[in-house]
Protein backbone atom coordinates (compact mmCIF):
# COMPACT_ATOMS: atom_id res chain seq x y z
CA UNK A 1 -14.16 9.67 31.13
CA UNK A 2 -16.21 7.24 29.56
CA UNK A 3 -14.61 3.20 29.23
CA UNK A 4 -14.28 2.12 26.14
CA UNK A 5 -16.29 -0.94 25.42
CA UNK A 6 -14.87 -4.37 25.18
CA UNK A 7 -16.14 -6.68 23.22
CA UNK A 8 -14.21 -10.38 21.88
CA UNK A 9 -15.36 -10.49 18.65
CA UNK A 10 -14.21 -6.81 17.81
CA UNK A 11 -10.56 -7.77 19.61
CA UNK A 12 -10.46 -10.68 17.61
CA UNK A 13 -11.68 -9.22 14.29
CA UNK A 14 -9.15 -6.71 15.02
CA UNK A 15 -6.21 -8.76 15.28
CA UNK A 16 -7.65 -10.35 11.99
CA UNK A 17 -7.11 -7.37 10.12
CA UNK A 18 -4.16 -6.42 11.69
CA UNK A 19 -2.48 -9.52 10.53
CA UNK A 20 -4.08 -9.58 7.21
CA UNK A 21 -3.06 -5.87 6.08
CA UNK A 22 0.70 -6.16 7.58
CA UNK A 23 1.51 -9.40 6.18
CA UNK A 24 -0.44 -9.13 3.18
CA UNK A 25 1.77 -5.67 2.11
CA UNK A 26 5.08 -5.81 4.45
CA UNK A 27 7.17 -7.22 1.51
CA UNK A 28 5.48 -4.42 -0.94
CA UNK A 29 6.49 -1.77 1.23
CA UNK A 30 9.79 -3.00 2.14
CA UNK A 31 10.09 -3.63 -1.86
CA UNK A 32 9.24 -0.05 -2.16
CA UNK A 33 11.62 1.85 0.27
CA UNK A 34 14.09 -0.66 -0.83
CA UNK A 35 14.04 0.68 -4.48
CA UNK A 36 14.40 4.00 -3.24
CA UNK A 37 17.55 3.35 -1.77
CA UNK A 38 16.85 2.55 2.24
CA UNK A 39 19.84 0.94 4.16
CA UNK A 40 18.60 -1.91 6.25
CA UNK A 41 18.39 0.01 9.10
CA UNK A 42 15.91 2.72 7.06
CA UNK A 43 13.87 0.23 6.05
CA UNK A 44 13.30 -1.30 9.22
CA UNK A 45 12.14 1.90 10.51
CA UNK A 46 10.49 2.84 7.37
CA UNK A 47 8.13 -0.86 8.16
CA UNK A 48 8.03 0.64 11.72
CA UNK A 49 6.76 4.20 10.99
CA UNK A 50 4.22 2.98 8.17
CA UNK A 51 2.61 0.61 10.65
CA UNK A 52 2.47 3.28 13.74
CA UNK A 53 1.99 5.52 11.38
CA UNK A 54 -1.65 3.51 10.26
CA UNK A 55 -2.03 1.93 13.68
CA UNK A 56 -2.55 5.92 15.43
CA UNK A 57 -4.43 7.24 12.64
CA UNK A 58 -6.76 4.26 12.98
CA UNK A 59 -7.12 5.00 16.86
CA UNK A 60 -7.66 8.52 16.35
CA UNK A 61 -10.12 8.17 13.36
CA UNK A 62 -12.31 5.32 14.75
CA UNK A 63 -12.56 7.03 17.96
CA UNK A 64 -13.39 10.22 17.27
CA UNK A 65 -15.94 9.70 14.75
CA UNK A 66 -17.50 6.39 15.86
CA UNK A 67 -17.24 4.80 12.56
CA UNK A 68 -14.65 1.44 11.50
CA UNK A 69 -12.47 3.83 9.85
CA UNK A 70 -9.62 1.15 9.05
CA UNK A 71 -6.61 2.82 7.88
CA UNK A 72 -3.01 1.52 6.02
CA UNK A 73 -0.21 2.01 4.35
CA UNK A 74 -0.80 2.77 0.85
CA UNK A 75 0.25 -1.08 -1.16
CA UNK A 76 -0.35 0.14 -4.41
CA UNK A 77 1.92 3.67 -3.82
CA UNK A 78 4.54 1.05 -2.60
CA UNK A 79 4.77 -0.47 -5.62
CA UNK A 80 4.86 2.33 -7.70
CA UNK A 81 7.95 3.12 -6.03
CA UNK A 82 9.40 -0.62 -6.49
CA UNK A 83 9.59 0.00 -10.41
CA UNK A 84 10.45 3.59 -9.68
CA UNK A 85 13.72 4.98 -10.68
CA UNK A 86 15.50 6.31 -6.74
CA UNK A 87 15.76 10.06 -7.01
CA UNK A 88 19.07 11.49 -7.45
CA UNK A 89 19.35 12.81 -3.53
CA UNK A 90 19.02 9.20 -2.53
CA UNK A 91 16.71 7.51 0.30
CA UNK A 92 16.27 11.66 1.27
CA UNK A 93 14.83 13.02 -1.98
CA UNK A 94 12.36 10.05 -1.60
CA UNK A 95 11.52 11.51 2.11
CA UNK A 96 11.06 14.84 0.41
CA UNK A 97 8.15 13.18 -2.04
CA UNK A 98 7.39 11.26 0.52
CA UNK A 99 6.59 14.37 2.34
CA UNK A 100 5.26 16.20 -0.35
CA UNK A 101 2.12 13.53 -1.25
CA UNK A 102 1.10 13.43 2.23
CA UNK A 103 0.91 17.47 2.22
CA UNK A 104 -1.12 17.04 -0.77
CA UNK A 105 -3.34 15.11 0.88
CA UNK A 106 -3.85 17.24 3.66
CA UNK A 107 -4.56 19.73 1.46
CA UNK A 108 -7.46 17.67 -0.49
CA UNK A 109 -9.34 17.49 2.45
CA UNK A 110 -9.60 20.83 2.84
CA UNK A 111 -9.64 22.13 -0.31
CA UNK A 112 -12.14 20.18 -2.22
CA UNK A 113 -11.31 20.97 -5.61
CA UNK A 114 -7.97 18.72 -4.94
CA UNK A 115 -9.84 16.01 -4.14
CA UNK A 116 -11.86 16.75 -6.99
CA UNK A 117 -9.02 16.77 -9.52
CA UNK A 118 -7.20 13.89 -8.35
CA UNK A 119 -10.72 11.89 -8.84
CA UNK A 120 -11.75 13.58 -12.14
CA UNK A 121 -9.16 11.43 -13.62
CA UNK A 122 -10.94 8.66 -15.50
CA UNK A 123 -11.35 5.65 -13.16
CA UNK A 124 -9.40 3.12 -16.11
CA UNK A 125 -6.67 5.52 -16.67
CA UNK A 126 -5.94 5.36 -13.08
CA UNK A 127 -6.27 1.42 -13.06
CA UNK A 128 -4.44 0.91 -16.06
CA UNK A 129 -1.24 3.15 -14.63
CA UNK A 130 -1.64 1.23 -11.31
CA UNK A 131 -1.81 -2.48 -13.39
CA UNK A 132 1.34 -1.42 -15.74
CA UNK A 133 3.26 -0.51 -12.76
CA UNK A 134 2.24 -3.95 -11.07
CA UNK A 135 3.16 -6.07 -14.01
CA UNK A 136 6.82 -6.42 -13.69
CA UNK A 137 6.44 -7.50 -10.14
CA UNK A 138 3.65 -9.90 -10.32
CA UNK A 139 6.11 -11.71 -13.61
CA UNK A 140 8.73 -11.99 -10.91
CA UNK A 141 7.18 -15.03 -9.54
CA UNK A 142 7.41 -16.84 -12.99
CA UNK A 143 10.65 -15.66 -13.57
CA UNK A 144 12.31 -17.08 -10.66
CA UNK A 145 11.24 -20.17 -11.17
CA UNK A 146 14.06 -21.82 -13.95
CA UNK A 147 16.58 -20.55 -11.74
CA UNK A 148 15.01 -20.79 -8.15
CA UNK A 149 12.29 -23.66 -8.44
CA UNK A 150 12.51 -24.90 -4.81
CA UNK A 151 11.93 -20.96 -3.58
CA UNK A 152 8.79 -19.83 -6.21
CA UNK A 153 7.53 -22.91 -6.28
CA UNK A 154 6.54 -23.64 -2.69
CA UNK A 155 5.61 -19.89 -2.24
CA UNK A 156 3.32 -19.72 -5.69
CA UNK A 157 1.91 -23.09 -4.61
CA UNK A 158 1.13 -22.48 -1.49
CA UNK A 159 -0.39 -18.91 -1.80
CA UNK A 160 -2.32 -20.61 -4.77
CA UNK A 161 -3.97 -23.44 -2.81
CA UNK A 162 -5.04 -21.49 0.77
CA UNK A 163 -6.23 -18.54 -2.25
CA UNK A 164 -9.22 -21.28 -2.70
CA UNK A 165 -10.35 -21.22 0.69
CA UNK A 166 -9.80 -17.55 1.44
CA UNK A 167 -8.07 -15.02 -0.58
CA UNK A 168 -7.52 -12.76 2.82
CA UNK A 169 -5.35 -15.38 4.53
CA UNK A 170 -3.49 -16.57 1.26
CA UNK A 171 -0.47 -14.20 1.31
CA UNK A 172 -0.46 -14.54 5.18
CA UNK A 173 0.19 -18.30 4.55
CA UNK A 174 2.53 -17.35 1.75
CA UNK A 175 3.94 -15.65 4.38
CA UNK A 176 4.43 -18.55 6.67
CA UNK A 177 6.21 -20.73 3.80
CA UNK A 178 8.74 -17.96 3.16
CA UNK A 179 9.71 -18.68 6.96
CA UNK A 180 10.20 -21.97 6.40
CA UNK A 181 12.01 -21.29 3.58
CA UNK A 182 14.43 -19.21 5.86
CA UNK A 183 14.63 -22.11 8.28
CA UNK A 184 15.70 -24.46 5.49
CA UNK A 185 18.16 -21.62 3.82
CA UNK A 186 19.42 -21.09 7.28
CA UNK A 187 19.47 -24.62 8.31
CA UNK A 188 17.64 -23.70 11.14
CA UNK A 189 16.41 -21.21 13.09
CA UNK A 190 18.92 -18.01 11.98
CA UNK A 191 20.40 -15.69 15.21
CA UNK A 192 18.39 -12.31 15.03
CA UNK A 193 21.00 -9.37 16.19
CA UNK A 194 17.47 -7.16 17.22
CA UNK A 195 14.22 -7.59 16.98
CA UNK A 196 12.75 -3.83 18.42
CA UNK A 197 13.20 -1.53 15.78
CA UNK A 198 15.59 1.61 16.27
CA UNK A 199 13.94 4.79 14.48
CA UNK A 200 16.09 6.24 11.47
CA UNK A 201 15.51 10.24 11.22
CA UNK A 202 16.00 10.78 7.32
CA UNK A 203 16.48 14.92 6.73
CA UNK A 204 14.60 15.26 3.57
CA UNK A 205 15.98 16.26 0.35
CA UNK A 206 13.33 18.53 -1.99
CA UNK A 207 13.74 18.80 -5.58
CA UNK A 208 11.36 19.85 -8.33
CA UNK A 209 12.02 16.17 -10.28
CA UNK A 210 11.34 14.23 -7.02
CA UNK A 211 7.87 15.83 -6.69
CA UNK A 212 6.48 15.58 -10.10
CA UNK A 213 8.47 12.07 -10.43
CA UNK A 214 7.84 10.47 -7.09
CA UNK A 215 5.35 13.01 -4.72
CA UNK A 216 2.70 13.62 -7.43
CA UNK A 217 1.35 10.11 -8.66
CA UNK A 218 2.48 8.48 -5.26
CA UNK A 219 -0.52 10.87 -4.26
CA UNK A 220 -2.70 10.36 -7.08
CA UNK A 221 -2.48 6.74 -6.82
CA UNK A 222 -3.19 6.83 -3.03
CA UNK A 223 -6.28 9.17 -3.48
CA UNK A 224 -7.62 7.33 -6.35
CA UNK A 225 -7.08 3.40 -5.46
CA UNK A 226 -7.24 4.04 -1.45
CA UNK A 227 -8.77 7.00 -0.01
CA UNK A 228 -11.94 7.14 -2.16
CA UNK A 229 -12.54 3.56 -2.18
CA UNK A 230 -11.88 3.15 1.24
CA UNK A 231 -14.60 6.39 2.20
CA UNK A 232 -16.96 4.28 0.05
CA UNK A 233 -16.36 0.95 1.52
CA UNK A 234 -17.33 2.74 5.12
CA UNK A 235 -20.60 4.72 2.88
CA UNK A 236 -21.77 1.18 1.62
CA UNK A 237 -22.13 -0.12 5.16
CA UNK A 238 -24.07 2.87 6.46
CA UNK A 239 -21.46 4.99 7.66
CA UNK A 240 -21.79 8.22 7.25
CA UNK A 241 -17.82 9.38 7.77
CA UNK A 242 -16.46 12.60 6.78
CA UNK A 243 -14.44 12.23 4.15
CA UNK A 244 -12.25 15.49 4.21
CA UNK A 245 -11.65 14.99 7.74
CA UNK A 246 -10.27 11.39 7.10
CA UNK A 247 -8.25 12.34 4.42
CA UNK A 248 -6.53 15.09 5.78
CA UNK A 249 -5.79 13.01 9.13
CA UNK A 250 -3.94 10.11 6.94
CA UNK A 251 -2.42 13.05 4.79
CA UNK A 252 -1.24 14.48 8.54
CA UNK A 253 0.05 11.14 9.24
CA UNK A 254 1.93 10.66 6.35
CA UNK A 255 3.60 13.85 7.02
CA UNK A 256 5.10 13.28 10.46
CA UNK A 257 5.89 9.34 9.62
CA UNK A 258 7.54 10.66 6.72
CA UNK A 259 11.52 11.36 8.07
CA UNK A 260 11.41 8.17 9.89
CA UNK A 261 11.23 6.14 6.11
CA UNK A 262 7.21 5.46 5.77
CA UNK A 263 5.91 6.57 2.69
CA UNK A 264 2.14 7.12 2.09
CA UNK A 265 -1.06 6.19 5.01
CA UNK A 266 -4.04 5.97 3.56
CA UNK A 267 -7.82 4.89 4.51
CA UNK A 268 -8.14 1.41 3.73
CA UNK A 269 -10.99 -0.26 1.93
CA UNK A 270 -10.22 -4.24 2.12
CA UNK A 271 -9.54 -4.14 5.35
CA UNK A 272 -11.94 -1.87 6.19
CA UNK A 273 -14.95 -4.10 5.18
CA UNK A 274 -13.88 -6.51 7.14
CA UNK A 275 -14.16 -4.05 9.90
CA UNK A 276 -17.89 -3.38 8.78
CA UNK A 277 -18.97 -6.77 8.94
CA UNK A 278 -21.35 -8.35 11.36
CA UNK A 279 -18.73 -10.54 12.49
CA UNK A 280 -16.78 -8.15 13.72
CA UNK A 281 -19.71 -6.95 15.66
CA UNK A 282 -23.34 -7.87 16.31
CA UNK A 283 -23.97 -3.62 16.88
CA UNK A 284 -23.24 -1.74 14.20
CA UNK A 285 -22.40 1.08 16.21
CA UNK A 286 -19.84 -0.90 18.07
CA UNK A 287 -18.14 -2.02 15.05
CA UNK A 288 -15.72 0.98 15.40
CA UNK A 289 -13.65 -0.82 18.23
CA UNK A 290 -12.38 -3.48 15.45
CA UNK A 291 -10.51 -0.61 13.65
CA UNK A 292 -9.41 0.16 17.31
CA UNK A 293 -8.07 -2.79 18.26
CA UNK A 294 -6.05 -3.50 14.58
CA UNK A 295 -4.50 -0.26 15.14
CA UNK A 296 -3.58 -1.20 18.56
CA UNK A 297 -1.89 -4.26 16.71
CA UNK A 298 -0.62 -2.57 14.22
CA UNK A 299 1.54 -0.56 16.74
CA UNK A 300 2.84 -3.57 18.02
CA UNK A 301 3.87 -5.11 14.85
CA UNK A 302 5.34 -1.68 14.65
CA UNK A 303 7.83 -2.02 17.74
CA UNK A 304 8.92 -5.54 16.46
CA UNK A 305 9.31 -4.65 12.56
CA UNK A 306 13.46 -4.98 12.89
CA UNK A 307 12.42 -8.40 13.47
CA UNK A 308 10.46 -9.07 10.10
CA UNK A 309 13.15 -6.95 8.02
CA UNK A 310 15.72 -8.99 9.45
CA UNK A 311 13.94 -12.23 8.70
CA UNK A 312 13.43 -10.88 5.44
CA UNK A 313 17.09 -10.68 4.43
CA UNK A 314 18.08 -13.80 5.82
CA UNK A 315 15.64 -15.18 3.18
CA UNK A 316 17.02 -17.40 -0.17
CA UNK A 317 17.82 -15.18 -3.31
CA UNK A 318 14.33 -14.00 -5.28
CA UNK A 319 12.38 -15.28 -1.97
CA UNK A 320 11.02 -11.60 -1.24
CA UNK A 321 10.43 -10.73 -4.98
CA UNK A 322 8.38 -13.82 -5.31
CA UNK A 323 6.38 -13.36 -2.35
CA UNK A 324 5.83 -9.72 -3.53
CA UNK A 325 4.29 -10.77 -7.01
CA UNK A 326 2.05 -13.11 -5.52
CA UNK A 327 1.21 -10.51 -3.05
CA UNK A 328 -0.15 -7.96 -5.51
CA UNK A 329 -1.27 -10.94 -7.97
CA UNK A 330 -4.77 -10.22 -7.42
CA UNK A 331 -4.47 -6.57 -7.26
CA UNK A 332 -2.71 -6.75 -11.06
CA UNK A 333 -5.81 -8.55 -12.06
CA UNK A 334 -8.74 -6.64 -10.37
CA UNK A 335 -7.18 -2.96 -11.45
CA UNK A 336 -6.05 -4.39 -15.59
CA UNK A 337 -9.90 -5.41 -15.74
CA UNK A 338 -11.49 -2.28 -14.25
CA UNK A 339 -8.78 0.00 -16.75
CA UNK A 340 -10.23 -2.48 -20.02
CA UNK A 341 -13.74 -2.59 -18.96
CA UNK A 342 -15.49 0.31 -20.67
CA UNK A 343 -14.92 0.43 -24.11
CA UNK A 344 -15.34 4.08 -24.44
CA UNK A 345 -12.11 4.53 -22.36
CA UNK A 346 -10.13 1.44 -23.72
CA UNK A 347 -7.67 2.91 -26.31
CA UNK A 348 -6.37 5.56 -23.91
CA UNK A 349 -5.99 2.88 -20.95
CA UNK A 350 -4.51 0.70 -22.99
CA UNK A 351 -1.51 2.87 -23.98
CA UNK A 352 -1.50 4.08 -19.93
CA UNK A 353 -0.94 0.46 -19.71
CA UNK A 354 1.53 -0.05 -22.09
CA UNK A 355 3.80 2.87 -21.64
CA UNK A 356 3.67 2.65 -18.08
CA UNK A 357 4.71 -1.41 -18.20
CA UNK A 358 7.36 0.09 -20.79
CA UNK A 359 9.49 1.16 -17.79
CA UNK A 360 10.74 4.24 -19.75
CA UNK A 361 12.71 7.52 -17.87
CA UNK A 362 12.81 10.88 -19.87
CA UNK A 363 13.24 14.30 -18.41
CA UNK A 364 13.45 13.00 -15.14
CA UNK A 365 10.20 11.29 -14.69
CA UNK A 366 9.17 7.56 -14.39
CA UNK A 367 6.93 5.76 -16.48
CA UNK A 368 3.47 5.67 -14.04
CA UNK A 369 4.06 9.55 -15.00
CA UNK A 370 4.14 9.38 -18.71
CA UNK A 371 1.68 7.01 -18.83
CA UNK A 372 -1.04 8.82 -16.84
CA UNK A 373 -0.14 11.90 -18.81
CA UNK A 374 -0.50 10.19 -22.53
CA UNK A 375 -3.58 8.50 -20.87
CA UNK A 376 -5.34 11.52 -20.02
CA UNK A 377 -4.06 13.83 -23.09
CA UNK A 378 -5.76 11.35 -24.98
CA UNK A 379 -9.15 11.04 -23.21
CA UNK A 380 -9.16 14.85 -23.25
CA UNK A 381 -8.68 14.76 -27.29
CA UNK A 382 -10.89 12.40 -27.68
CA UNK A 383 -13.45 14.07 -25.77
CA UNK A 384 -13.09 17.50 -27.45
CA UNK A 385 -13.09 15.91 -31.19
CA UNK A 386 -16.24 13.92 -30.48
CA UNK A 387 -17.98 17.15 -29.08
């Protein structure tokens, strides 16, 4: 058997990205399995399977096909489910969905004409669903700050000013002042009862409502803001990966990470990039090892993630939800221009927008749903009247 190569800069740029995708999303995700009504302890080993969950598939992916093939848990999908209504069954109908969009993706990268449909939909549509779902958590910040000013404010401020230098390492640092925060809430440093995470098996619950509500558009939203931009990120450097293959390995992963709390794993494209970069290596055929080592990392963090959900709950009141809002901040902005962009596609991503921010529930299903629906009915009218 053939040693792997070792090489600093891709250990270091590894543990880069490892620390910039965890801490960057942790309080999304947490936000996420939170809403759909984890305990403590299922959220600690929902944090736990997500990162293993991304950490393996990185391994496996990187390795076997030689390329940087960064992977994560899927941020935006998380935050769908933070402004999602919890399905009826509880934390186990949401294992069902969860369950359901990772299937779905294993099936999209074998069947092509999955892949195909979850792309077809227009590019705005998609950003403007993903933006209106984003919008009530990036005003959280701003919200909390007449009744909580010494919690937003040093978090906003902070995240602001490091967001100069380097947008990567500003939510990290965010990060870092929410600790101190704790400290200060806690006078001190609080007692942790565990820090190695305990795994949670969750039985999942099925149900027609939690698929459509929760399974469908946590897929579509991981396809269409993750997969295919990640696949392109790793195309735009000269990679050459294949792109069923990668898809259906995350979709896999979701699947068996699933019952332990983790929702969607997805290829990532941020993080990916910096992966790609000559930093990470000075041979481009080497640069696969970075991925290597951040999943490696991302294991770790795995093993330790009681630790960081503890932490977390120790923190002041509207701590989390402001760290969240500045967390996705940049997302909100990036995906509500893309969705406004092209004028021929503005009126229908606009309402996406709007009824999806509207927060409204009928026949069981969310707002993301309804909006991506009235989004697309409308393209598709608007298409067949002009033709």
């Amino acid at each position: 058997m053939t040693a792997l190569p070792f090489h600093t800069q891709t250990f270091w740029t590894g543990l880069v990205v490892a620390i910039v995708g965890f801490f960057s999303s942790f309080p999304i995700f947490l936000a996420g399995v939170e809403a759909m009504g984890a305990s403590p302890t299922q959220a600690a080993s929902a944090v736990m399977a997500g990162s293993i969950s991304m950490g393996l598939a990185a391994i496996v992916l990187s390795l076997r096909y030689r390329v940087p093939a960064s992977v994560a848990w899927s941020t935006p999908g998380a935050a769908f489910l933070a402004v999602s209504a919890p399905d009826a069954a509880g934390f186990a109908g949401a294992v069902g969905a969860f369950i359901i969009a990772g299937v779905l993706g294993v099936i999209s990268g074998f069947w092509k004409p999955l892949a195909r449909l979850a792309a077809a939909i227009p590019a705005p549509i998609t950003m403007a669903m993903l933006s209106g779902v984003l919008l009530s958590i990036c005003l959280v910040p701003f919200k909390a700050l007449p009744d909580a000013p010494m919690v937003a404010l040093p978090i906003i401020v902070t995240w602001f000013i490091v967001g100069r230098f380097s947008r990567l390492f500003a939510v990290p640092a965010a990060v870092v002042t929410l600790f101190l925060l704790v400290l200060w809430h806690n006078s001190g440093l609080p007692q942790i009862d565990t820090v190695v995470t305990d795994p949670v098996f969750v039985w999942p619950v099925f149900s027609l409502s939690a698929a459509l509500g929760l399974g469908v558009p946590l897929f579509i939203v991981t396809m269409a803001t993750q997969n295919l931009p990640g696949v392109s990120v790793l195309r735009a450097n000269g990679y050459e990966p294949p792109a069923g293959r990668l898809f259906a390995t995350v979709g896999a992963f979701s699947v068996l990470s699933a019952p332990w709390g983790a929702a969607s794993t997805c290829v990532a494209a941020i993080t990916a990039a910096m992966c790609c970069d000559e930093n990470a290596h000075p041979d481009k055929s080497q640069r696969y090892m970075a991925a290597v080592w951040a999943g490696v990392f991302y294991c770790v963090f795995g093993v330790f993630a009681a630790g960081v959900t503890n932490l977390a709950g120790l923190a002041p009141p509207l701590a989390m939800g402001v760290l969240a809002g500045v967390a996705l901040f940049n997302v909100f902005a990036n995906s509500a221009a893309a969705a406004i962009s092209a004028e021929e596609t503005r009126e229908e991503a606009a309402l996406t927008f709007v009824v999806t921010a509207s927060g409204i529930t009928l026949f069981g299903l969310g707002a993301a749903v309804w909006g991506l629906l009235i989004g697309c009915l409308v393209h598709v009218i608007k298409r067949r009247l002009a033709s």
